[in-house]
PDB file of N, CA and C in Angstrom:
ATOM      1  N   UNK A   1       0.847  -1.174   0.000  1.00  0.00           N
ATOM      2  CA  UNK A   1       0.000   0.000   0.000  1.00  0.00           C
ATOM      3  C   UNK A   1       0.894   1.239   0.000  1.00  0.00           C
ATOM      4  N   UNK A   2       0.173   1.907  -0.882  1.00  0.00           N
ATOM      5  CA  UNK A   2       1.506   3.296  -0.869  1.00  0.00           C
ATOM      6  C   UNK A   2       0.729   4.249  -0.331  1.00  0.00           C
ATOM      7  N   UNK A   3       1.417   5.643   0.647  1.00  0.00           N
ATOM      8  CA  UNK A   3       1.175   6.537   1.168  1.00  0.00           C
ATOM      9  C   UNK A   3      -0.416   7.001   0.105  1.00  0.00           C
ATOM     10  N   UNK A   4      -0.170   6.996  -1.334  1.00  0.00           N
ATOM     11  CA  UNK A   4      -1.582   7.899  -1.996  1.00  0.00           C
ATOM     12  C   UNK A   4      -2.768   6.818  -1.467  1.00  0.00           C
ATOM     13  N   UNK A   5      -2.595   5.578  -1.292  1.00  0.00           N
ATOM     14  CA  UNK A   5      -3.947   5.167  -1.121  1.00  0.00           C
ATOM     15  C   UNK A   5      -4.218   4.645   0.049  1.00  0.00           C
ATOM     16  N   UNK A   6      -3.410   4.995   1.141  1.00  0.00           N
ATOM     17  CA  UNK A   6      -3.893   5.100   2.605  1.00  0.00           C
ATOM     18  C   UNK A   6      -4.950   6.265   2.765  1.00  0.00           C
ATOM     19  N   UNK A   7      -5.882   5.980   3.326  1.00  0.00           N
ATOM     20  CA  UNK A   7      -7.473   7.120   3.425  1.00  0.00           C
ATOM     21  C   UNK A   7      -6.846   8.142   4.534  1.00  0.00           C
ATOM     22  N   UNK A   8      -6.113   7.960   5.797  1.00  0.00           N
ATOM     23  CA  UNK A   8      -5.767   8.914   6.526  1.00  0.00           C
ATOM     24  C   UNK A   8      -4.533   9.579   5.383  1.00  0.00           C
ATOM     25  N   UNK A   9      -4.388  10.394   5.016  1.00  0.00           N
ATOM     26  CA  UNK A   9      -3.431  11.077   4.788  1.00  0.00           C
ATOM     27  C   UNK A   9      -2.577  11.897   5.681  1.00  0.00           C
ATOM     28  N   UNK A  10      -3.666  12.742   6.866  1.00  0.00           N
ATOM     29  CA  UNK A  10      -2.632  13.081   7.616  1.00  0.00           C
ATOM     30  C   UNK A  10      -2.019  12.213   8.270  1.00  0.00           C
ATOM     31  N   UNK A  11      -2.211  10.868   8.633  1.00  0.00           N
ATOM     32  CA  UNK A  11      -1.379   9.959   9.508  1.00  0.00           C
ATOM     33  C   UNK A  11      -0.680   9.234   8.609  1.00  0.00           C
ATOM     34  N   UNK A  12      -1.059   9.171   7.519  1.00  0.00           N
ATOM     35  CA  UNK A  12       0.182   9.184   6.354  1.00  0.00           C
ATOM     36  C   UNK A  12       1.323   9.733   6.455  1.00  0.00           C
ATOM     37  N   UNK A  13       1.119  11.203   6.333  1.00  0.00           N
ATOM     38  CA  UNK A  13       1.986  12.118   6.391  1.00  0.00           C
ATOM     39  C   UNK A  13       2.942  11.998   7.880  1.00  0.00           C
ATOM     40  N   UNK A  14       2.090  12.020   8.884  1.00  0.00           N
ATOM     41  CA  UNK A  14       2.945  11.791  10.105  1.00  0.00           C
ATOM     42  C   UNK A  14       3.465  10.739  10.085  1.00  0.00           C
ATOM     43  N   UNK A  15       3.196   9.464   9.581  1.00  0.00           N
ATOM     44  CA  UNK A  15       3.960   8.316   9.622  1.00  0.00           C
ATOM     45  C   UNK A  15       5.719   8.635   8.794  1.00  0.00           C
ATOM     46  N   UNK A  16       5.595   9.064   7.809  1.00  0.00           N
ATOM     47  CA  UNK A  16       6.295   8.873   6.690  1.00  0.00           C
ATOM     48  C   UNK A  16       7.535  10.136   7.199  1.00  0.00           C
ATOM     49  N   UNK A  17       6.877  10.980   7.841  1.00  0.00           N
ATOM     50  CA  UNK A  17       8.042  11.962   8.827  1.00  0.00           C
ATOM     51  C   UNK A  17       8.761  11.729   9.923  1.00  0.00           C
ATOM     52  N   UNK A  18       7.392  10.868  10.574  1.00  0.00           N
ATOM     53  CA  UNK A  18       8.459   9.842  12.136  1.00  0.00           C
ATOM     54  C   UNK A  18       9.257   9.171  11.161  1.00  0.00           C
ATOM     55  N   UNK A  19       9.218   7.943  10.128  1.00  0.00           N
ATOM     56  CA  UNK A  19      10.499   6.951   9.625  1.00  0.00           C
ATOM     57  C   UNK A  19      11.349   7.858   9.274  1.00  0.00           C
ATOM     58  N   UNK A  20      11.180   9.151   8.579  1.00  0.00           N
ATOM     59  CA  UNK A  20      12.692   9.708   8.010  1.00  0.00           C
ATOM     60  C   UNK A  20      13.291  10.713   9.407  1.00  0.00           C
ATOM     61  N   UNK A  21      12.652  10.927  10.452  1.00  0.00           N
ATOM     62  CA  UNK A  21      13.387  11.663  11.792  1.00  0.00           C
ATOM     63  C   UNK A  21      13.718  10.218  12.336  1.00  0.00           C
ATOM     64  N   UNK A  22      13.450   9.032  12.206  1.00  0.00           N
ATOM     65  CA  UNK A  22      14.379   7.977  13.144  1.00  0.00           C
ATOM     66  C   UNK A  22      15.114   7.246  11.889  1.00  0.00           C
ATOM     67  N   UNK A  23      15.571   7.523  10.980  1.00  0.00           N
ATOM     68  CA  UNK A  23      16.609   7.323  10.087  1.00  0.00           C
ATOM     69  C   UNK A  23      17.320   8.267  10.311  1.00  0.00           C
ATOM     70  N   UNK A  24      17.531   9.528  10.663  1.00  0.00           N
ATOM     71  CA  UNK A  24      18.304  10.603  11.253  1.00  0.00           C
ATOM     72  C   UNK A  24      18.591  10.233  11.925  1.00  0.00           C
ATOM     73  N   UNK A  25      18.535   9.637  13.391  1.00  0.00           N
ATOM     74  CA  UNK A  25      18.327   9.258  14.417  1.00  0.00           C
ATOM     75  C   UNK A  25      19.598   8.187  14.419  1.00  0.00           C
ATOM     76  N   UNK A  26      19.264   7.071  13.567  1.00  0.00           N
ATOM     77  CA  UNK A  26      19.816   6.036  13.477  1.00  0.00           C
ATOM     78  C   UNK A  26      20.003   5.398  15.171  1.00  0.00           C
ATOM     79  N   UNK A  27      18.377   5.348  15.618  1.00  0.00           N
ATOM     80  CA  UNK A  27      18.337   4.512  16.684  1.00  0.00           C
ATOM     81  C   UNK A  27      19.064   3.091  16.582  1.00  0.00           C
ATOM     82  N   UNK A  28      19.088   2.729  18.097  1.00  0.00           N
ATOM     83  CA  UNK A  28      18.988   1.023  18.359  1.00  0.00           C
ATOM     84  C   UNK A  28      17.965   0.443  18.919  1.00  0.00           C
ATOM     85  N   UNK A  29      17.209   1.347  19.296  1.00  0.00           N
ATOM     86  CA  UNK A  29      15.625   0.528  19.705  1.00  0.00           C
ATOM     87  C   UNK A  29      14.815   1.695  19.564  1.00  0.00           C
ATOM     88  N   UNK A  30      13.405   1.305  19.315  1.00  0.00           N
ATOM     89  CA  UNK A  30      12.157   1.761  18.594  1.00  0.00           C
ATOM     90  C   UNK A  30      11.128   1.194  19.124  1.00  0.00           C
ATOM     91  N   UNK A  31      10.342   2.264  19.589  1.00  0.00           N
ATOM     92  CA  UNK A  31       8.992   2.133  19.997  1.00  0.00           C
ATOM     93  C   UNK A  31       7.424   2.393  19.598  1.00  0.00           C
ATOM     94  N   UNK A  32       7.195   1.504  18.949  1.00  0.00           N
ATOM     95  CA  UNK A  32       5.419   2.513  18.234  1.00  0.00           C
ATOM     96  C   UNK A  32       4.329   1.653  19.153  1.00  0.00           C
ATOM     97  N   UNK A  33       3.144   2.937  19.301  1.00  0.00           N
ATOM     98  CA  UNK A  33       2.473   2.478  20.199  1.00  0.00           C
ATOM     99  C   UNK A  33       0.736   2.813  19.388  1.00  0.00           C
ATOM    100  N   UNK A  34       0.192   2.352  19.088  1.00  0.00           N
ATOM    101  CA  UNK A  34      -1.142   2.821  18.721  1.00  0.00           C
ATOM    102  C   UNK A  34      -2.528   2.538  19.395  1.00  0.00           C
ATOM    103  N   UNK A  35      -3.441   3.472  19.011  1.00  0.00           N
ATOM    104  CA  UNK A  35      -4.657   3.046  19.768  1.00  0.00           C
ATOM    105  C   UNK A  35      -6.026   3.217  18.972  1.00  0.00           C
ATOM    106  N   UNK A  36      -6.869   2.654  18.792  1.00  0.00           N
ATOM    107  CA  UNK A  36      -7.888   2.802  18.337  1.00  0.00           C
ATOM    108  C   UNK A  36      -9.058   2.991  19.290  1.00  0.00           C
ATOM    109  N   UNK A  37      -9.847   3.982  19.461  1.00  0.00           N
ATOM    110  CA  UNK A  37     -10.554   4.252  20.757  1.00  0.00           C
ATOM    111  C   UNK A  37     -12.014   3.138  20.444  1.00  0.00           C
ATOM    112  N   UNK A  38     -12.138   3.747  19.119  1.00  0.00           N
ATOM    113  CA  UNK A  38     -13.966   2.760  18.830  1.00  0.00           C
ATOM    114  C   UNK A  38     -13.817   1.733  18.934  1.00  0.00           C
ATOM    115  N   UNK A  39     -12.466   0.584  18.620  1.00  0.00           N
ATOM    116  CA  UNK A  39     -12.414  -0.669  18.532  1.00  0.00           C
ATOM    117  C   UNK A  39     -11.950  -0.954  19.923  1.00  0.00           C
ATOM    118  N   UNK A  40     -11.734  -0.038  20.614  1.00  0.00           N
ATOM    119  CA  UNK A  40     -10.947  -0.036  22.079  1.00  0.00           C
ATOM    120  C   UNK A  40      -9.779  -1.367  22.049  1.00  0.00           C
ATOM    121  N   UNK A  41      -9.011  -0.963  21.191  1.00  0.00           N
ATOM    122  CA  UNK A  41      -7.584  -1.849  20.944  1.00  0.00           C
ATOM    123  C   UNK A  41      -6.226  -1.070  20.684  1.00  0.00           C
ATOM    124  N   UNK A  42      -5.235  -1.570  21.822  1.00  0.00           N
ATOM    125  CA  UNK A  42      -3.958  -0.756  21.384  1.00  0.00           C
ATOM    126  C   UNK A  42      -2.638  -1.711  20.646  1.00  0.00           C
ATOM    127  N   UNK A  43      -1.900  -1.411  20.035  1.00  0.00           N
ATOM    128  CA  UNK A  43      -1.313  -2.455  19.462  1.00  0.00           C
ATOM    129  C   UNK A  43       0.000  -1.542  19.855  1.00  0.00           C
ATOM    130  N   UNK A  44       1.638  -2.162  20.020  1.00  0.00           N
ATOM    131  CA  UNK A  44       2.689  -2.149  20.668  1.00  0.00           C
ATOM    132  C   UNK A  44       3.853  -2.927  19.452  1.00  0.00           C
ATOM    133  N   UNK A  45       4.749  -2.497  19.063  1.00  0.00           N
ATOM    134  CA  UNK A  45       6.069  -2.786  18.121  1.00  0.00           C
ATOM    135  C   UNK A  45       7.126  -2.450  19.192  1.00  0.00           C
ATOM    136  N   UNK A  46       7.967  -3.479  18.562  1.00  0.00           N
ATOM    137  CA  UNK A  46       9.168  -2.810  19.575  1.00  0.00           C
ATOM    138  C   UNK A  46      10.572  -3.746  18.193  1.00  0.00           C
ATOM    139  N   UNK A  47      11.382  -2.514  18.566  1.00  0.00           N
ATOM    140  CA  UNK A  47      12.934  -3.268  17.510  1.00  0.00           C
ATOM    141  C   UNK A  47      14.199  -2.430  18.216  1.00  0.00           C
ATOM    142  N   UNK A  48      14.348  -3.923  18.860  1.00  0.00           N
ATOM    143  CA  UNK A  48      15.523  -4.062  19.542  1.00  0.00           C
ATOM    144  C   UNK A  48      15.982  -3.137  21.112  1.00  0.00           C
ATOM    145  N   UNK A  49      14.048  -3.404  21.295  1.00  0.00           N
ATOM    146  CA  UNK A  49      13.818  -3.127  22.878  1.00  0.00           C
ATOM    147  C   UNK A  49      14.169  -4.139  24.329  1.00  0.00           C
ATOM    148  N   UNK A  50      14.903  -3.777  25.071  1.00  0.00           N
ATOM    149  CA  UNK A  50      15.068  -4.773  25.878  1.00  0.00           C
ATOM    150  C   UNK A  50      14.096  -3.941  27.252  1.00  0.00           C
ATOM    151  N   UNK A  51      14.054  -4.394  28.468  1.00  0.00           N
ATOM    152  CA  UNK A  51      13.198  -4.202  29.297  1.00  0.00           C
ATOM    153  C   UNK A  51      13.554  -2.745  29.925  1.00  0.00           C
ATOM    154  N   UNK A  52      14.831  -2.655  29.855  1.00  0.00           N
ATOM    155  CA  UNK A  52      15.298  -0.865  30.469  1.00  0.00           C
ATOM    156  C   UNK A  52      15.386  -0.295  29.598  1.00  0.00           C
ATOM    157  N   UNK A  53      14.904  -0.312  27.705  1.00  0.00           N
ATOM    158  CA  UNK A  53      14.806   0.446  26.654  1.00  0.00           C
ATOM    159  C   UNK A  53      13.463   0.662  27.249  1.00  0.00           C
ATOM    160  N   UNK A  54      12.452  -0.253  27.454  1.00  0.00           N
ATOM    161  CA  UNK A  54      11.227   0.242  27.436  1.00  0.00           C
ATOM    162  C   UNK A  54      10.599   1.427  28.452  1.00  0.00           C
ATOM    163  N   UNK A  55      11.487   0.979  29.571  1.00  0.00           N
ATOM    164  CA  UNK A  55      11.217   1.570  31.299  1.00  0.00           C
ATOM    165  C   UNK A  55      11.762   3.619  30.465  1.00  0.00           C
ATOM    166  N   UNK A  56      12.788   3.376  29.585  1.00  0.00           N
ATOM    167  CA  UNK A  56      13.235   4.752  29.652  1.00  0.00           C
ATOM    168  C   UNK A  56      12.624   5.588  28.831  1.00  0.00           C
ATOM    169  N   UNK A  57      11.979   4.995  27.952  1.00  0.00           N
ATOM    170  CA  UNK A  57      10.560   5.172  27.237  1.00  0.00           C
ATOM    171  C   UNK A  57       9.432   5.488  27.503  1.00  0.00           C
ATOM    172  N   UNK A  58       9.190   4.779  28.506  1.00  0.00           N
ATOM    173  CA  UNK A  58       7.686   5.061  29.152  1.00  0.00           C
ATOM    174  C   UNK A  58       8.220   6.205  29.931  1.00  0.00           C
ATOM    175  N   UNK A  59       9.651   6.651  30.643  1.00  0.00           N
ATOM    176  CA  UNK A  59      10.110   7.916  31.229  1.00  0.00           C
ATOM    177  C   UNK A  59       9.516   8.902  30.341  1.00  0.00           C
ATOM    178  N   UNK A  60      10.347   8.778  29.278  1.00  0.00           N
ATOM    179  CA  UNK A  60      10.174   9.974  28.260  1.00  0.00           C
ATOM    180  C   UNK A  60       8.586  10.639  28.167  1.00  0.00           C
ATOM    181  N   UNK A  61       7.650   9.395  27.868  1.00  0.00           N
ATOM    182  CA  UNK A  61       6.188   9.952  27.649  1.00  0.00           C
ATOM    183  C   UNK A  61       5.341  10.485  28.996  1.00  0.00           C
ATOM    184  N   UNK A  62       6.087   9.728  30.066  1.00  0.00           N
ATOM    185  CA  UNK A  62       5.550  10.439  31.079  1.00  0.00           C
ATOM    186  C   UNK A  62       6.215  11.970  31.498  1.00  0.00           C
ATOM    187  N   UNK A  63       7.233  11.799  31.373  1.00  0.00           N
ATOM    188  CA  UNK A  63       7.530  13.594  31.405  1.00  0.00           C
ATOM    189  C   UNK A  63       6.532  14.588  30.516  1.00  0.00           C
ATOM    190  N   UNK A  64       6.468  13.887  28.747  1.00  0.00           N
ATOM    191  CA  UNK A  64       5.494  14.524  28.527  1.00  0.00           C
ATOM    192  C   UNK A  64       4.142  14.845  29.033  1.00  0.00           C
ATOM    193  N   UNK A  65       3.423  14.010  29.016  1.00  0.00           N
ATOM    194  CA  UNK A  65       2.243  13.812  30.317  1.00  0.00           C
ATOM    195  C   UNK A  65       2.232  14.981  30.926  1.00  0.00           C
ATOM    196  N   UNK A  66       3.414  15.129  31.807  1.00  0.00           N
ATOM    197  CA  UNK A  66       3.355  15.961  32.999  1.00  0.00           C
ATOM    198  C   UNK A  66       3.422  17.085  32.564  1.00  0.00           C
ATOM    199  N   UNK A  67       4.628  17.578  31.697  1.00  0.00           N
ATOM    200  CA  UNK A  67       4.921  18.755  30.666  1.00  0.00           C
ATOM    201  C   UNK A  67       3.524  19.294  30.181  1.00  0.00           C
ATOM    202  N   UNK A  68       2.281  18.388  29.753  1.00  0.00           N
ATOM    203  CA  UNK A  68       1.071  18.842  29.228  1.00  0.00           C
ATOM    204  C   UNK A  68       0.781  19.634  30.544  1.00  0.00           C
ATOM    205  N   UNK A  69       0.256  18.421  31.172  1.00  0.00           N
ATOM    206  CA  UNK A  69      -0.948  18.932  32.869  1.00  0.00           C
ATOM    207  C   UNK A  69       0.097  20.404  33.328  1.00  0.00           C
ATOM    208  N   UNK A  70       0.974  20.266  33.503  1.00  0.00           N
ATOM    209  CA  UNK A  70       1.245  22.042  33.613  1.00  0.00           C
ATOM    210  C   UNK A  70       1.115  22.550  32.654  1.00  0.00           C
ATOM    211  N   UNK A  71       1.380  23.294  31.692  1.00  0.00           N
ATOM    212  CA  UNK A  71       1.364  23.941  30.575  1.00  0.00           C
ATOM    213  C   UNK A  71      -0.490  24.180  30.343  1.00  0.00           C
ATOM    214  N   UNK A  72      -1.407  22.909  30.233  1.00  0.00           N
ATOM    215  CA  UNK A  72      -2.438  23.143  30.857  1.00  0.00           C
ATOM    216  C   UNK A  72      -3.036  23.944  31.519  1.00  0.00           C
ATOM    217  N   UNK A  73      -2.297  24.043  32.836  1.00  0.00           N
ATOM    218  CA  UNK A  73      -3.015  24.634  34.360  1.00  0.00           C
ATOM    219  C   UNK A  73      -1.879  25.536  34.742  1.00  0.00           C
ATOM    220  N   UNK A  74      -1.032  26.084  33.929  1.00  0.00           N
ATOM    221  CA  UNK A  74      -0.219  27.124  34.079  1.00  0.00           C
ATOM    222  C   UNK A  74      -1.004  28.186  35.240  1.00  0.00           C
ATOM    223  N   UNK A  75      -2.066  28.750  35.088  1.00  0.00           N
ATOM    224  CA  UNK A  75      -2.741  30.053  35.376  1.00  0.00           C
ATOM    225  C   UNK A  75      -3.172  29.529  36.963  1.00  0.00           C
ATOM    226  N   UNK A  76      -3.647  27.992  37.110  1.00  0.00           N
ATOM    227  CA  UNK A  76      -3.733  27.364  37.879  1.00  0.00           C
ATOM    228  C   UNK A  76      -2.462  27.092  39.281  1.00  0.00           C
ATOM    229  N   UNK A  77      -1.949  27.049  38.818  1.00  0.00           N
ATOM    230  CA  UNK A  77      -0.378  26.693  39.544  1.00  0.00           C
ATOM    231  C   UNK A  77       0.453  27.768  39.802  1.00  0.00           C
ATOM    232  N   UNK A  78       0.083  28.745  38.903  1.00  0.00           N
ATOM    233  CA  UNK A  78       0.611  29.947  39.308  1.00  0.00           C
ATOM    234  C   UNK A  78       0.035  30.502  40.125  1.00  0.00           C
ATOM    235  N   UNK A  79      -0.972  30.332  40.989  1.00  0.00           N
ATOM    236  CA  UNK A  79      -2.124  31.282  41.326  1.00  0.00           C
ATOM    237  C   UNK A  79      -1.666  30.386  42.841  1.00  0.00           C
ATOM    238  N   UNK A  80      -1.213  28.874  42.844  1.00  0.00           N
ATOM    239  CA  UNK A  80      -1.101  28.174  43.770  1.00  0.00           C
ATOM    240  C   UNK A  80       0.178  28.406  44.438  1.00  0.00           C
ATOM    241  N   UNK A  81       1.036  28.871  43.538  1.00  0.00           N
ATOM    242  CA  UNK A  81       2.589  28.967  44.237  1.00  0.00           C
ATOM    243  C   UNK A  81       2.711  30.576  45.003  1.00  0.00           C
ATOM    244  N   UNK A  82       1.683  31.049  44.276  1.00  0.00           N
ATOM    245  CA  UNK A  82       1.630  32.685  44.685  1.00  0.00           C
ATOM    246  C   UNK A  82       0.507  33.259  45.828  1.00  0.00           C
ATOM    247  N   UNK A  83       0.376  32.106  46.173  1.00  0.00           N
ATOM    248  CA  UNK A  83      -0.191  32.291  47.684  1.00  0.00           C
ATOM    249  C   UNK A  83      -1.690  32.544  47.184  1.00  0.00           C
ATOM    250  N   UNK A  84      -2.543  32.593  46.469  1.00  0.00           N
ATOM    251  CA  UNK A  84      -3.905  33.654  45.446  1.00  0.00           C
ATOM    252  C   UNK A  84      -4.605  32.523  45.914  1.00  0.00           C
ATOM    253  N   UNK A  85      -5.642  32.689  46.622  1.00  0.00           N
ATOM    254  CA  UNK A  85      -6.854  31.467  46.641  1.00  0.00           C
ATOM    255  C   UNK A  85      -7.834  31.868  46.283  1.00  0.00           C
ATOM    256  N   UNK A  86      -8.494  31.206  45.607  1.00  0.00           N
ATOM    257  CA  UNK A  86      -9.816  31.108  44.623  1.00  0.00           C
ATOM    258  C   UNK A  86     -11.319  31.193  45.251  1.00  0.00           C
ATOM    259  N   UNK A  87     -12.162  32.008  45.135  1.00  0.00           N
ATOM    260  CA  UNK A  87     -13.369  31.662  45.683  1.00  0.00           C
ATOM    261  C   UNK A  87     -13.883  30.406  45.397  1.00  0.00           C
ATOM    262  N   UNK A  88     -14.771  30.176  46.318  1.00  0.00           N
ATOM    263  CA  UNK A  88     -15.858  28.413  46.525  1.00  0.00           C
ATOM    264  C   UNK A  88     -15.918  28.190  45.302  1.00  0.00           C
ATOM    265  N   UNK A  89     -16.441  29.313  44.371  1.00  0.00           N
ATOM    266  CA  UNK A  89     -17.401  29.075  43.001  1.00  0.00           C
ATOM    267  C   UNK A  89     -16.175  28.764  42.268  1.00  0.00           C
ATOM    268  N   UNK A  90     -15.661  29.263  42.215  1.00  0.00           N
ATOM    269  CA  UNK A  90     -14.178  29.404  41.129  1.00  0.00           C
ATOM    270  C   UNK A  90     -13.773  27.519  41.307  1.00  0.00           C
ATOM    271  N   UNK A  91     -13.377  27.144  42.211  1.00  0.00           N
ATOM    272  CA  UNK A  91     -12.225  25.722  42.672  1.00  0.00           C
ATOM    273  C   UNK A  91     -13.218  24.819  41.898  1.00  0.00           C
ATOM    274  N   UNK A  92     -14.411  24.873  41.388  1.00  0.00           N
ATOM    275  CA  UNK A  92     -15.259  23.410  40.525  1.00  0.00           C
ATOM    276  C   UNK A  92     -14.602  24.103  39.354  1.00  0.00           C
ATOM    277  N   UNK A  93     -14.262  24.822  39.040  1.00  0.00           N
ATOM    278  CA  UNK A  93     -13.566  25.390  37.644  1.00  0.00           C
ATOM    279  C   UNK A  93     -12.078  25.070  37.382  1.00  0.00           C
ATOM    280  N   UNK A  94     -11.508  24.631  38.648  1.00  0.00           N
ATOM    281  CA  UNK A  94      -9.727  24.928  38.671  1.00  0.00           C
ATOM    282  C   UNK A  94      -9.890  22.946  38.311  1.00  0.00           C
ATOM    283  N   UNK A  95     -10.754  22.453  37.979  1.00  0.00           N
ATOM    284  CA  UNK A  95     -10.108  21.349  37.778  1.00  0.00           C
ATOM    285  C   UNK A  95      -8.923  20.575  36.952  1.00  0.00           C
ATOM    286  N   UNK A  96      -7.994  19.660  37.366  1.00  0.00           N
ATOM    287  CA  UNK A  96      -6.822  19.606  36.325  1.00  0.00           C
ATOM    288  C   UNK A  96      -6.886  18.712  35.317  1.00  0.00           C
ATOM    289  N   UNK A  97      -6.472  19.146  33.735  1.00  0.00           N
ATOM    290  CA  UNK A  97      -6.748  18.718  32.829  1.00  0.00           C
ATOM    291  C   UNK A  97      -6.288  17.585  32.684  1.00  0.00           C
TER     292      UNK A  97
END
């Protein structure tokens, strides 16, 4: 199947940019992870993952994770480090993303 007759094109496109940034790369282990929400199925590749490739991996995405939920609740956290407390009504609003 070639990139024109895959129906996602944009995940075409993102596919075909992740292989040429990890040919830059010229990794030794590789991780793809996918998910399909409607079929509620995730599927997992791995090349030339051993068990502390994976552990430093799952590091990486969880920093991201975290990197989101602040960046998120920036206005939130700032308001928390700076002593600012929120009225009653306000805190059902401060929930974290």
């Amino acid at each position: 199947m070639t990139r024109t007759e895959f129906e996602n094109q944009e995940l075409a496109q993102f596919m075909e940019d992740m292989v040429k940034g990890l040919v830059d790369l010229d990794p030794n282990a590789v991780a793809v992870v996918a998910i399909n929400d409607e079929k509620g199925v995730a599927a997992t590749q791995y090349y030339g993952c051993g068990v502390e490739d994976k552990g430093r991996m799952a590091h990486h995405i969880l920093e991201d994770i975290i990197m989101d939920i602040v960046l998120n609740n920036a206005d939130m956290i700032r308001n928390i480090v700076m002593g600012e407390e929120n009225d009653e009504d306000e805190e059902d609003d401060d929930e974290i993303e």
